[in-house]
Protein backbone atom coordinates (compact mmCIF):
# COMPACT_ATOMS: atom_id res chain seq x y z
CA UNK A 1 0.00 0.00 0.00
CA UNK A 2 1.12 3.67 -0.83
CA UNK A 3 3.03 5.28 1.73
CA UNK A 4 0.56 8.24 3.22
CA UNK A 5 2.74 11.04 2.19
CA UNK A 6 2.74 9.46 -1.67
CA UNK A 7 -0.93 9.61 -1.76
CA UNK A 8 -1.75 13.33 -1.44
CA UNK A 9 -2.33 15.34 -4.39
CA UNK A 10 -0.22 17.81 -3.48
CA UNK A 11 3.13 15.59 -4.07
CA UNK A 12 4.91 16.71 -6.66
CA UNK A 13 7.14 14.07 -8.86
CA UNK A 14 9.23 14.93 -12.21
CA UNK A 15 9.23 12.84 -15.17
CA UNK A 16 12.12 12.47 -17.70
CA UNK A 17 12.53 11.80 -20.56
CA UNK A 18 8.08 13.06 -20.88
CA UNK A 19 8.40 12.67 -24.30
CA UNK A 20 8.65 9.20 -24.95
CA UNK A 21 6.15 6.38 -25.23
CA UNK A 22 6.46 5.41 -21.27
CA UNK A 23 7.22 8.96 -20.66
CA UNK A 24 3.82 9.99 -21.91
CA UNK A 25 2.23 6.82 -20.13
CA UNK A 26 3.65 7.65 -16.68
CA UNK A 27 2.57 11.63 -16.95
CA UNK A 28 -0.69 10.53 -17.85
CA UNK A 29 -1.37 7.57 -14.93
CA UNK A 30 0.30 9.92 -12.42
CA UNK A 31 -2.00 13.24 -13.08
CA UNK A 32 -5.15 10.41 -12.93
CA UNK A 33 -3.61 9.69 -9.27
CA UNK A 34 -3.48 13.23 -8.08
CA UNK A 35 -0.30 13.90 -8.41
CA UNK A 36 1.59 17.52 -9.45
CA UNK A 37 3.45 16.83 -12.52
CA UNK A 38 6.72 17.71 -13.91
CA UNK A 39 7.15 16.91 -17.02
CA UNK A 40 10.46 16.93 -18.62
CA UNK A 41 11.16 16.72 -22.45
CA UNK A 42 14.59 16.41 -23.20
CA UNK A 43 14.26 16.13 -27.24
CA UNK A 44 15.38 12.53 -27.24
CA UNK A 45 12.09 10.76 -27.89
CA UNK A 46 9.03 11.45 -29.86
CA UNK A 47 8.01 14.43 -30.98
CA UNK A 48 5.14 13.29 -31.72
CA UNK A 49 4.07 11.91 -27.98
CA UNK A 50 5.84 14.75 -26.41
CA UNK A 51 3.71 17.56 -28.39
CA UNK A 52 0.90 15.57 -26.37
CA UNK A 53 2.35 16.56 -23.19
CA UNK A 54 2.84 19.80 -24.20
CA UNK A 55 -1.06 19.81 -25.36
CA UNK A 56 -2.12 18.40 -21.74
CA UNK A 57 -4.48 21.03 -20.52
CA UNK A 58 -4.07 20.29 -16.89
CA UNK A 59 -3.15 22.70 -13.82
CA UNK A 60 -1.19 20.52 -12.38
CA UNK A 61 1.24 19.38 -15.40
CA UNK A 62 4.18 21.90 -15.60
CA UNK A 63 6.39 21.33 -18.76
CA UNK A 64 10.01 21.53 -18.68
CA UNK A 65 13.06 21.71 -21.17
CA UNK A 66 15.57 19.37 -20.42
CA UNK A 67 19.23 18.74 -21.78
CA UNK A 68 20.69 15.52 -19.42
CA UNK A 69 24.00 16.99 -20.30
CA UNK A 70 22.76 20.30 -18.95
CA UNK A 71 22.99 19.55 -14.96
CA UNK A 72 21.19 23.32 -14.10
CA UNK A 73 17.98 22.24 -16.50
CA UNK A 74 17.60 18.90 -14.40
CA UNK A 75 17.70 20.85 -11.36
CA UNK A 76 15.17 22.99 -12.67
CA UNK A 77 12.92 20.09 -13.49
CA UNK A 78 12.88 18.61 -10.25
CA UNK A 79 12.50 21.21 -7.85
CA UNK A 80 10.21 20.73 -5.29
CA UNK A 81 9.84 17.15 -6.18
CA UNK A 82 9.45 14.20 -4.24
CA UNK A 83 10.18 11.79 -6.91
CA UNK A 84 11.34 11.38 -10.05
CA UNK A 85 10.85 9.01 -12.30
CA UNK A 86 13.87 8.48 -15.01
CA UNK A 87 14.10 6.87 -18.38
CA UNK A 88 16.33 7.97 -21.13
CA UNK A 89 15.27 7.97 -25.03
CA UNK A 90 17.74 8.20 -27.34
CA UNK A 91 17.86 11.17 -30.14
CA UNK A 92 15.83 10.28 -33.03
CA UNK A 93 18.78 10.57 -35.70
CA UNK A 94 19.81 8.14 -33.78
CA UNK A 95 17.79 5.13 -33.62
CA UNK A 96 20.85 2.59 -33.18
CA UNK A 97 22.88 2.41 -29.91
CA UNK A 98 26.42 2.55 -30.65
CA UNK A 99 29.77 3.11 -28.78
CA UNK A 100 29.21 6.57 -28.41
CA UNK A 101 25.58 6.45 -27.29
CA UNK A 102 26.96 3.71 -24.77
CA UNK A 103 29.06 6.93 -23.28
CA UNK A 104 25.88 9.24 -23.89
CA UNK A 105 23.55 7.19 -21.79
CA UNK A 106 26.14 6.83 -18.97
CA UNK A 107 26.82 10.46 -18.67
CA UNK A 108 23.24 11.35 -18.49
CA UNK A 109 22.95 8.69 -15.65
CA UNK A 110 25.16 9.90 -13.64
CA UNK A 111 24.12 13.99 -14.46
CA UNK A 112 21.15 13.09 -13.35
CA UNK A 113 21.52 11.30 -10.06
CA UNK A 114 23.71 13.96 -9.09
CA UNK A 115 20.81 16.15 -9.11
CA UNK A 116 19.20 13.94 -7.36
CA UNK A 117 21.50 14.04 -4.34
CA UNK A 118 21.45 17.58 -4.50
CA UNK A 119 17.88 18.23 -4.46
CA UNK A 120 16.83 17.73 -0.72
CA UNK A 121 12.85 16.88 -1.66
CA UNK A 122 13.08 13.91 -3.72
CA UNK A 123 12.09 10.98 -1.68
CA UNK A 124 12.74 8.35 -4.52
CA UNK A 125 14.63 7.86 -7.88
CA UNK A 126 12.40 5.04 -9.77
CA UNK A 127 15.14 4.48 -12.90
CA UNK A 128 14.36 2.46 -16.02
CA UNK A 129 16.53 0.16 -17.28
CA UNK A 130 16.17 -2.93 -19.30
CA UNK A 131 16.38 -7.26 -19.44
CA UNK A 132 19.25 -6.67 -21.55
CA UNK A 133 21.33 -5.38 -18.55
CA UNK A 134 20.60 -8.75 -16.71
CA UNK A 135 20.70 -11.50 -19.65
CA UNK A 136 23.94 -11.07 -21.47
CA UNK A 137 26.78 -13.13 -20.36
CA UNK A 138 29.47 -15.68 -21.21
CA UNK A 139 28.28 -18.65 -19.47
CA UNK A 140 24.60 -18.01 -19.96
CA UNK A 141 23.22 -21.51 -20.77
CA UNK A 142 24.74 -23.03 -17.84
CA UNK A 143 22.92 -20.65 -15.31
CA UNK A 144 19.74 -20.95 -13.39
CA UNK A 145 16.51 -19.13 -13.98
CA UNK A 146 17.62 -15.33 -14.60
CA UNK A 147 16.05 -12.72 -11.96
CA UNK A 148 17.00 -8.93 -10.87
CA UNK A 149 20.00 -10.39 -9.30
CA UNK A 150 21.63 -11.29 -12.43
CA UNK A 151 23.51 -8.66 -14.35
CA UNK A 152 24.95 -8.39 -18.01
CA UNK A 153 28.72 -8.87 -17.98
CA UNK A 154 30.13 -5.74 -20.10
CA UNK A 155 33.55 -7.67 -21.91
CA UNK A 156 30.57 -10.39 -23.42
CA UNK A 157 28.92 -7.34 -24.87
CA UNK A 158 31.41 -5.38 -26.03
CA UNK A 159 32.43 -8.45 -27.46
CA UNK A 160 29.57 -9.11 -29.78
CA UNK A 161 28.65 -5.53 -29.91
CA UNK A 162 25.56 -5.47 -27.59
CA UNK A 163 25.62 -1.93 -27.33
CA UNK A 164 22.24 -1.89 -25.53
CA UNK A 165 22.82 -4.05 -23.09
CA UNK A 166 25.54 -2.47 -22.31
CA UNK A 167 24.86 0.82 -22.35
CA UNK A 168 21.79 -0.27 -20.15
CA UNK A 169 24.06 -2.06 -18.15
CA UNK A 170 26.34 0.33 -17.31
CA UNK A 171 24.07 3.55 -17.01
CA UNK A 172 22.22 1.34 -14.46
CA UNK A 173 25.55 0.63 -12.37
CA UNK A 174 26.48 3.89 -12.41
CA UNK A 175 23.13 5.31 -11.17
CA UNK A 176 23.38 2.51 -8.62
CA UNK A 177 26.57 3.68 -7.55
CA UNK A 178 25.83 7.09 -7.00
CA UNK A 179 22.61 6.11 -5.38
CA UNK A 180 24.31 4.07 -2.71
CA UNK A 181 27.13 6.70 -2.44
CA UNK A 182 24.86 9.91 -2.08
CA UNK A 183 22.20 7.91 -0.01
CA UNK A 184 19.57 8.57 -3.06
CA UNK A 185 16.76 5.99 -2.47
CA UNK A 186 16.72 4.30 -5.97
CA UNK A 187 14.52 1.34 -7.30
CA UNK A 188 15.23 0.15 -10.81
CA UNK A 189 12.66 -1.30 -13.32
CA UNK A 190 14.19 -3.78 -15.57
CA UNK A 191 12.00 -3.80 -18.76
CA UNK A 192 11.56 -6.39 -21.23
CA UNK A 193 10.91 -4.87 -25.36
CA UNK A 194 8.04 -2.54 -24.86
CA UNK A 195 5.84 -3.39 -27.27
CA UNK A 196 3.48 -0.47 -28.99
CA UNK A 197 2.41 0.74 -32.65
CA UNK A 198 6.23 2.65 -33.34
CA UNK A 199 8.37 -0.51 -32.06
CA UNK A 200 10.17 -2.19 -34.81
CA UNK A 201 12.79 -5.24 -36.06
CA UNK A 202 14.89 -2.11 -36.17
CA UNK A 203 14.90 -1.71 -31.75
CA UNK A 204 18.78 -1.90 -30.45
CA UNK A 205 16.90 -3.91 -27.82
CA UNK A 206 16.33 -6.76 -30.22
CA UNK A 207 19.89 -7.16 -31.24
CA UNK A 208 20.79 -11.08 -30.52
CA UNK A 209 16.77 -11.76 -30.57
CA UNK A 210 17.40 -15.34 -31.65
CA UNK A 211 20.02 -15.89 -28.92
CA UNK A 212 17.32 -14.27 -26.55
CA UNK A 213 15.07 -16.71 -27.85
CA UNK A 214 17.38 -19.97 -27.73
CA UNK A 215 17.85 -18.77 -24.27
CA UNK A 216 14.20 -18.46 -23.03
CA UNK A 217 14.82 -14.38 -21.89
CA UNK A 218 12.97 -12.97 -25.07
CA UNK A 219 10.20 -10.79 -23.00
CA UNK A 220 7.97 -7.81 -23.53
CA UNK A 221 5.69 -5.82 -21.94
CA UNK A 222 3.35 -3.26 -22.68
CA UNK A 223 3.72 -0.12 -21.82
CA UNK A 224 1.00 0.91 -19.55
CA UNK A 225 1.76 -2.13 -17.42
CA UNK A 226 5.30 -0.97 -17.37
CA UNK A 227 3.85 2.91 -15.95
CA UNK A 228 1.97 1.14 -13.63
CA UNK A 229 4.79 -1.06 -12.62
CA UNK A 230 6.74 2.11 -11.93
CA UNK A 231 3.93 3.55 -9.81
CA UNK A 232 3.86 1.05 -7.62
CA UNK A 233 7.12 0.79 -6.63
CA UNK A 234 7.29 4.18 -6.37
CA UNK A 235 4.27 4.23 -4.24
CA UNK A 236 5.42 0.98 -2.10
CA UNK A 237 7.84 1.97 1.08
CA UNK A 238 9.22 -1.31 1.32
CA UNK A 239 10.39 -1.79 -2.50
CA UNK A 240 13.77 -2.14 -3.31
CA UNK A 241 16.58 -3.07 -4.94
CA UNK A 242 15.61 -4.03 -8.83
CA UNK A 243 12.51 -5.52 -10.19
CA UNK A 244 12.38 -7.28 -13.92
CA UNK A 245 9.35 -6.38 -15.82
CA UNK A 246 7.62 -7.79 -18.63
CA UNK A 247 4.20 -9.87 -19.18
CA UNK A 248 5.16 -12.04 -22.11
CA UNK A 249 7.79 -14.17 -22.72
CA UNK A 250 8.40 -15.36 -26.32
CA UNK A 251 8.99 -19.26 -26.13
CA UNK A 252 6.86 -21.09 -28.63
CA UNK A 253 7.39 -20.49 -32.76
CA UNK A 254 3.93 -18.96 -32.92
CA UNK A 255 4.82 -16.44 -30.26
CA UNK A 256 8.13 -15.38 -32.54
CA UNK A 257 5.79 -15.21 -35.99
CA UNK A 258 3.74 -13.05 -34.06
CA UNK A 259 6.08 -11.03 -32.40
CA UNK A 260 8.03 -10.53 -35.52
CA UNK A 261 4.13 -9.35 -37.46
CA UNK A 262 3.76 -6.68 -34.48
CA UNK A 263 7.42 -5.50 -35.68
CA UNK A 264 6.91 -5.80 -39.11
CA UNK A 265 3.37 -5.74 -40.06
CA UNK A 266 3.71 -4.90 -43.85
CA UNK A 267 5.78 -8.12 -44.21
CA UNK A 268 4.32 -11.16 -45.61
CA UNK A 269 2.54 -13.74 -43.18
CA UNK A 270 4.77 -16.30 -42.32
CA UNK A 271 4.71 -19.78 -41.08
CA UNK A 272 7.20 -20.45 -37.90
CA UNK A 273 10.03 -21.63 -39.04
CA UNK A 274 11.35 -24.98 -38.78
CA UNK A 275 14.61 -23.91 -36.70
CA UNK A 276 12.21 -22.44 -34.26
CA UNK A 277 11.40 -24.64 -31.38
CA UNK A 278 9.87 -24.53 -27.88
CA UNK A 279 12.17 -22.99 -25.74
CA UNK A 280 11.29 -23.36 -21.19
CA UNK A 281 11.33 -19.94 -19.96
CA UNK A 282 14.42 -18.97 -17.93
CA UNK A 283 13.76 -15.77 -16.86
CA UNK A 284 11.40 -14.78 -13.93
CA UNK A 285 9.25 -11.71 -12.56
CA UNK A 286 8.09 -13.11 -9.35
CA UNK A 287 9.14 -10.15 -7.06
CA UNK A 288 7.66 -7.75 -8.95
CA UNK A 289 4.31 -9.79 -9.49
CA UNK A 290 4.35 -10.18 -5.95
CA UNK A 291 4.72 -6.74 -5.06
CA UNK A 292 1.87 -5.50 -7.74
CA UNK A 293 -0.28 -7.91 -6.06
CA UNK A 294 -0.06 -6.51 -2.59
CA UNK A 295 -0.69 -3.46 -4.15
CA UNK A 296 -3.64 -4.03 -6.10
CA UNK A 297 -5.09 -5.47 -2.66
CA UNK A 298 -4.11 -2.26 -1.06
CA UNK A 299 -5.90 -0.62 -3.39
CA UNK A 300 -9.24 -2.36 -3.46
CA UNK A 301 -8.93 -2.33 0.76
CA UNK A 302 -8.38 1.53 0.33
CA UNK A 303 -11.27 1.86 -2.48
């Protein structure tokens, strides 16, 4: 159940990057719970969504410009917040992670936990990261069941040039660090592919999708789950730590045809392929599930 404080209207919480698909999700789920709004855009996702935000006639949404290079424009954002709630969207010319958007995400990361530590109301950092920070490493197929206590290993992925995982994986560490060092209260959401009408074959997420596949840790989620997930761990004083997120994992041949329609829908329907075969899950969600339940019983109790 919500801490008391978390459930006034008056709380103010800042979201960044607002302009992106989740972005848009959380601003809208959070001004339906009461809260004061900060949005801020940092011109890294979607125009698109983010003119939406802008176009939010609501009294308590407050719009922001943000650079997460610029450390004074993140202060701005977040002052006289009690939470914020972080995800970072890459610029649309560039729609492939790279070496250089490896260094990109990590110096926004750490810009913006800084801020953090330096702004005396927030109460909570929740900070999105991804599956690919947890499922990426040499000796994969030898471990157990993957959870939030695995993480990526980044030598494997600079190896094979998993530039999301590890630029996921290392922008998460480094938060984490600072966290820990600063005494920010952090919780980190560990997405699977966020599935919605703009995702495509083309997602840096999907790079080594078959391996992800052979390996039973190909996962996605949709999007207003994942703002909701967010929410509630926000909203729940004993979460902690990191939580894995997703609601479907992709483990039969029909799933992949499927999947890879929703990607690609002007392709050509196919049949699954013959390589393809029924792969056991290894990857599991159970603390989070666990916690969402408590809270949706918290919530009908309250209602």
């Amino acid at each position: 159940m919500a801490p008391e404080s978390f459930q006034h209207g008056s709380k103010a919480v800042c979201v960044m990057d607002a302009s992106g698909r989740l972005g848009v999700s959380l601003v809208e789920r959070l001004l339906q719970r009461g809260y004061i709004v900060h949005a801020a855009t940092c011109d890294h996702g979607d125009e698109l969504l983010g003119s939406k935000v802008l176009s939010c006639d609501n009294k308590r949404l407050k719009v922001f410009r943000t650079d997460p290079f610029d450390y004074q424009s993140i202060v701005d954002a977040m002052k006289g917040c009690a939470g914020l709630f972080y995800t970072f969207e890459p610029p649309q010319d560039q729609s492939n992670y790279d070496e250089f958007m490896v260094e990109e995400e990590v110096r926004a990361a750490h810009n913006v936990l800084e801020a953090c530590a330096q702004t005396e109301t927030i109460e909570r950092v929740v900070f999105t990261s991804s599956v690919t920070a947890v499922v990426w490493k040499e000796n994969r197929k030898l471990a157990a069941d993957f959870d939030e206590r695995d993480w990526s290993e980044p030598n494997f992925c600079r190896k094979f040039k998993l530039w999301h995982g590890l630029a996921k994986t290392l922008a998460e560490k480094t938060a984490w660090a600072l966290a820990m060092d600063r005494g920010v209260d952090m919780v980190s959401v560990n997405a699977g592919l966020m599935v919605g009408p703009d995702t495509s074959l083309t997602s840096p997420h999907l790079k080594g999708a078959p391996e992800m596949y052979e390996d039973g840790v190909l996962v996605t989620v949709d999007v207003n789950l994942l703002a909701d997930a967010h929410i509630a761990v926000f909203e729940t004083p004993s979460a902690y730590g990191r939580y894995l997120c997703f609601n479907r994992a992709v483990c039969r041949p029909d799933d992949a045809v499927k999947l890879a329609q929703l990607l690609s829908p002007s392709s050509p329907c196919t049949s699954p392929s013959d390589e393809l075969r029924v792969i056991q899950q290894r990857i599991q969600n159970k603390k989070l599930n666990k916690l969402m339940v408590e809270v949706a019983a918290g919530r009908q109790v309250d209602g």
